[in-house]
Protein backbone atom coordinates (compact mmCIF):
# COMPACT_ATOMS: atom_id res chain seq x y z
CA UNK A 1 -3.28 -1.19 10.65
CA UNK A 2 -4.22 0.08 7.13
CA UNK A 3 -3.50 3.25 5.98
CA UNK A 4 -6.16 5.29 5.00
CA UNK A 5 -7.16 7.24 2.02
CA UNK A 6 -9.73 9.64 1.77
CA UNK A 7 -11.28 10.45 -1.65
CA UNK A 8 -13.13 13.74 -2.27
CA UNK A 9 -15.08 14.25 -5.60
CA UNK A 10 -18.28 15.11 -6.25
CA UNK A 11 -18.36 12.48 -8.83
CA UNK A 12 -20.29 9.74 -8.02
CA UNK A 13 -18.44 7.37 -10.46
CA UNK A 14 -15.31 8.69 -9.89
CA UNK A 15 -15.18 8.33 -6.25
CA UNK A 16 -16.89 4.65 -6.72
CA UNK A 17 -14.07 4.04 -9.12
CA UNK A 18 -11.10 5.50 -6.68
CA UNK A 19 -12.31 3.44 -3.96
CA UNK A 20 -12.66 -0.18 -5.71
CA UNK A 21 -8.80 0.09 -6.94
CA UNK A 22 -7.71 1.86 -3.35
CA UNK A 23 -9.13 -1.19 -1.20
CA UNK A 24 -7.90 -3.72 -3.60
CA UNK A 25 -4.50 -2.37 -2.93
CA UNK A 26 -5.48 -2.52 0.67
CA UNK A 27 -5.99 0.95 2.00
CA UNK A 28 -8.92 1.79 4.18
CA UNK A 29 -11.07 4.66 2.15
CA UNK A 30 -13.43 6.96 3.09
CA UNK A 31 -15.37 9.38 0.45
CA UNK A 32 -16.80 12.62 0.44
CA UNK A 33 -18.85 14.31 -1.78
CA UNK A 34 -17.99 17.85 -0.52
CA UNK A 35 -16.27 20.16 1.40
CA UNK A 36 -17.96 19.78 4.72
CA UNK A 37 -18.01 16.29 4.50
CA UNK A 38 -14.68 15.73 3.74
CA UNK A 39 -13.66 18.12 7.02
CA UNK A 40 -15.41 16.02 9.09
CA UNK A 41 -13.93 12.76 7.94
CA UNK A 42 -10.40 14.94 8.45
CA UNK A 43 -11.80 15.38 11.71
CA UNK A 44 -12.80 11.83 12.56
CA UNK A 45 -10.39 9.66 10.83
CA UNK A 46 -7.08 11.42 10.03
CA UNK A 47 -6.54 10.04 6.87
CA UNK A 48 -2.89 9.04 6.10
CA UNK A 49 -3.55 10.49 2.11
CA UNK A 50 -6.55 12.70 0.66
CA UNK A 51 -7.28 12.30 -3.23
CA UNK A 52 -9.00 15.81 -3.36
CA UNK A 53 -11.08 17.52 -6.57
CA UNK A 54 -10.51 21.20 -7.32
CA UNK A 55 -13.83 21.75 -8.55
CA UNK A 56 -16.52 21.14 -6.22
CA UNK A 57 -19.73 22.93 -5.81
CA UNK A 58 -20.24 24.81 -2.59
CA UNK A 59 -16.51 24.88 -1.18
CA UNK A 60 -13.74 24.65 -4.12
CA UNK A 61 -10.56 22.28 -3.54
CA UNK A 62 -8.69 25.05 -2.78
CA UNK A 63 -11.24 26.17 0.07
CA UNK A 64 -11.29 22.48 1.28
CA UNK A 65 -7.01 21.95 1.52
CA UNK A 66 -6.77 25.25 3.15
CA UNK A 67 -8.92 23.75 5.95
CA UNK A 68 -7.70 20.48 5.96
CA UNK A 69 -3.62 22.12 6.22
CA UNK A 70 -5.63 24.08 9.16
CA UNK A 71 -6.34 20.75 10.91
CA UNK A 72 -3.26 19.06 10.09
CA UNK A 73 -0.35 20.67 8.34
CA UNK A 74 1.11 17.70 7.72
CA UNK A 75 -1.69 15.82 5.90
CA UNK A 76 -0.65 14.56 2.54
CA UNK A 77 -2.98 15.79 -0.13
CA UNK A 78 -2.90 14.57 -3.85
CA UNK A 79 -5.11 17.16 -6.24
CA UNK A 80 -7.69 16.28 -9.58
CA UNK A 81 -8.91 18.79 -12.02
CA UNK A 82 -10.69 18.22 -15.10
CA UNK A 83 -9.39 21.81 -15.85
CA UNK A 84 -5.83 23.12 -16.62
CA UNK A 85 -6.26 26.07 -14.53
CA UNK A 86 -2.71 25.96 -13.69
CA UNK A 87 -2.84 29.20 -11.06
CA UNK A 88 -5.43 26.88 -9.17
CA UNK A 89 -2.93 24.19 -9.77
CA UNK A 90 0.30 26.28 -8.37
CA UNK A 91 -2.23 27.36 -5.90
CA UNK A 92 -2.68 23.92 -4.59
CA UNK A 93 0.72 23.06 -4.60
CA UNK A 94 2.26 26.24 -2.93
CA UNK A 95 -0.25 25.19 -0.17
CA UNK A 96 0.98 21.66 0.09
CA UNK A 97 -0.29 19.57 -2.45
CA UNK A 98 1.92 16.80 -3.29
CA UNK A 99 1.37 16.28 -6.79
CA UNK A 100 -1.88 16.79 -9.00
CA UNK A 101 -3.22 14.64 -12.16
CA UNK A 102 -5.79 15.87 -14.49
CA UNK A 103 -9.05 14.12 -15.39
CA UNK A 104 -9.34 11.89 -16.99
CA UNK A 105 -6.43 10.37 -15.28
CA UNK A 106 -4.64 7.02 -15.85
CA UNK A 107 -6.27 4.57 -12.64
CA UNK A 108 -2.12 3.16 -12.84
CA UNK A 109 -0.95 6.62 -12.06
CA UNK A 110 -3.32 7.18 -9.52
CA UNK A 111 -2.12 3.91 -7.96
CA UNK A 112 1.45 4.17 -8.46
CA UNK A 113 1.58 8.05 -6.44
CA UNK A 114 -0.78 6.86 -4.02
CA UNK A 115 2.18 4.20 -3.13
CA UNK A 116 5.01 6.60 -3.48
CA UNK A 117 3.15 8.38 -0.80
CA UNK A 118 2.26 5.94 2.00
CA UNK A 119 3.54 3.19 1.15
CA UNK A 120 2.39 -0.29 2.56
């Protein structure tokens, strides 16, 4: 069985991007342009990894892991920011977050923690 990624951003090209070099590597991915969906793909799916954006209209990333931890406290989460707000950062983290990489990020990097996390 694949493990499964889910990417939240409300980046079109950056979740097209995320997904391409995820399911080359194999994973299963899901995306979400927001909060709500995102929830509901927590909900339906129980992704093994989430690739989550801290700045997202509506509900912010912070709104959005608090939620997720809510549904599953052990869910892995990865954080992006284009921003180096690092309270929203430490934020993240003392909530769970795994690790975080700012925008634009390096796709390797992005690959590489994604394997340190669940790996194949």
């Amino acid at each position: 069985m694949k493990e499964k990624i889910l990417i939240v951003d409300d980046q079109f090209g950056i979740r097209i991007l995320l997904n391409e070099v995820l399911q080359k590597e194999g994973y299963e991915t899901f995306q979400a342009a927001n909060g709500i969906q995102a929830l509901e793909i927590v909900d339906k799916h129980s992704p093994d990894l989430v690739l989550l954006d801290m700045k997202i209209p509506g509900m912010d990333g912070i709104e959005i892991l608090k939620r997720m931890k809510q549904k599953d406290q052990d869910i892995r989460v990865i954080i992006m920011t284009a921003y180096g707000e690092l309270d929203m950062i430490q934020e993240a983290k003392d909530l769970g977050a795994l690790t975080h990489f700012a925008k634009p990020f390096d796709i390797d990097d992005i690959r590489k923690a994604v394997r340190e996390y669940i790996p194949m």
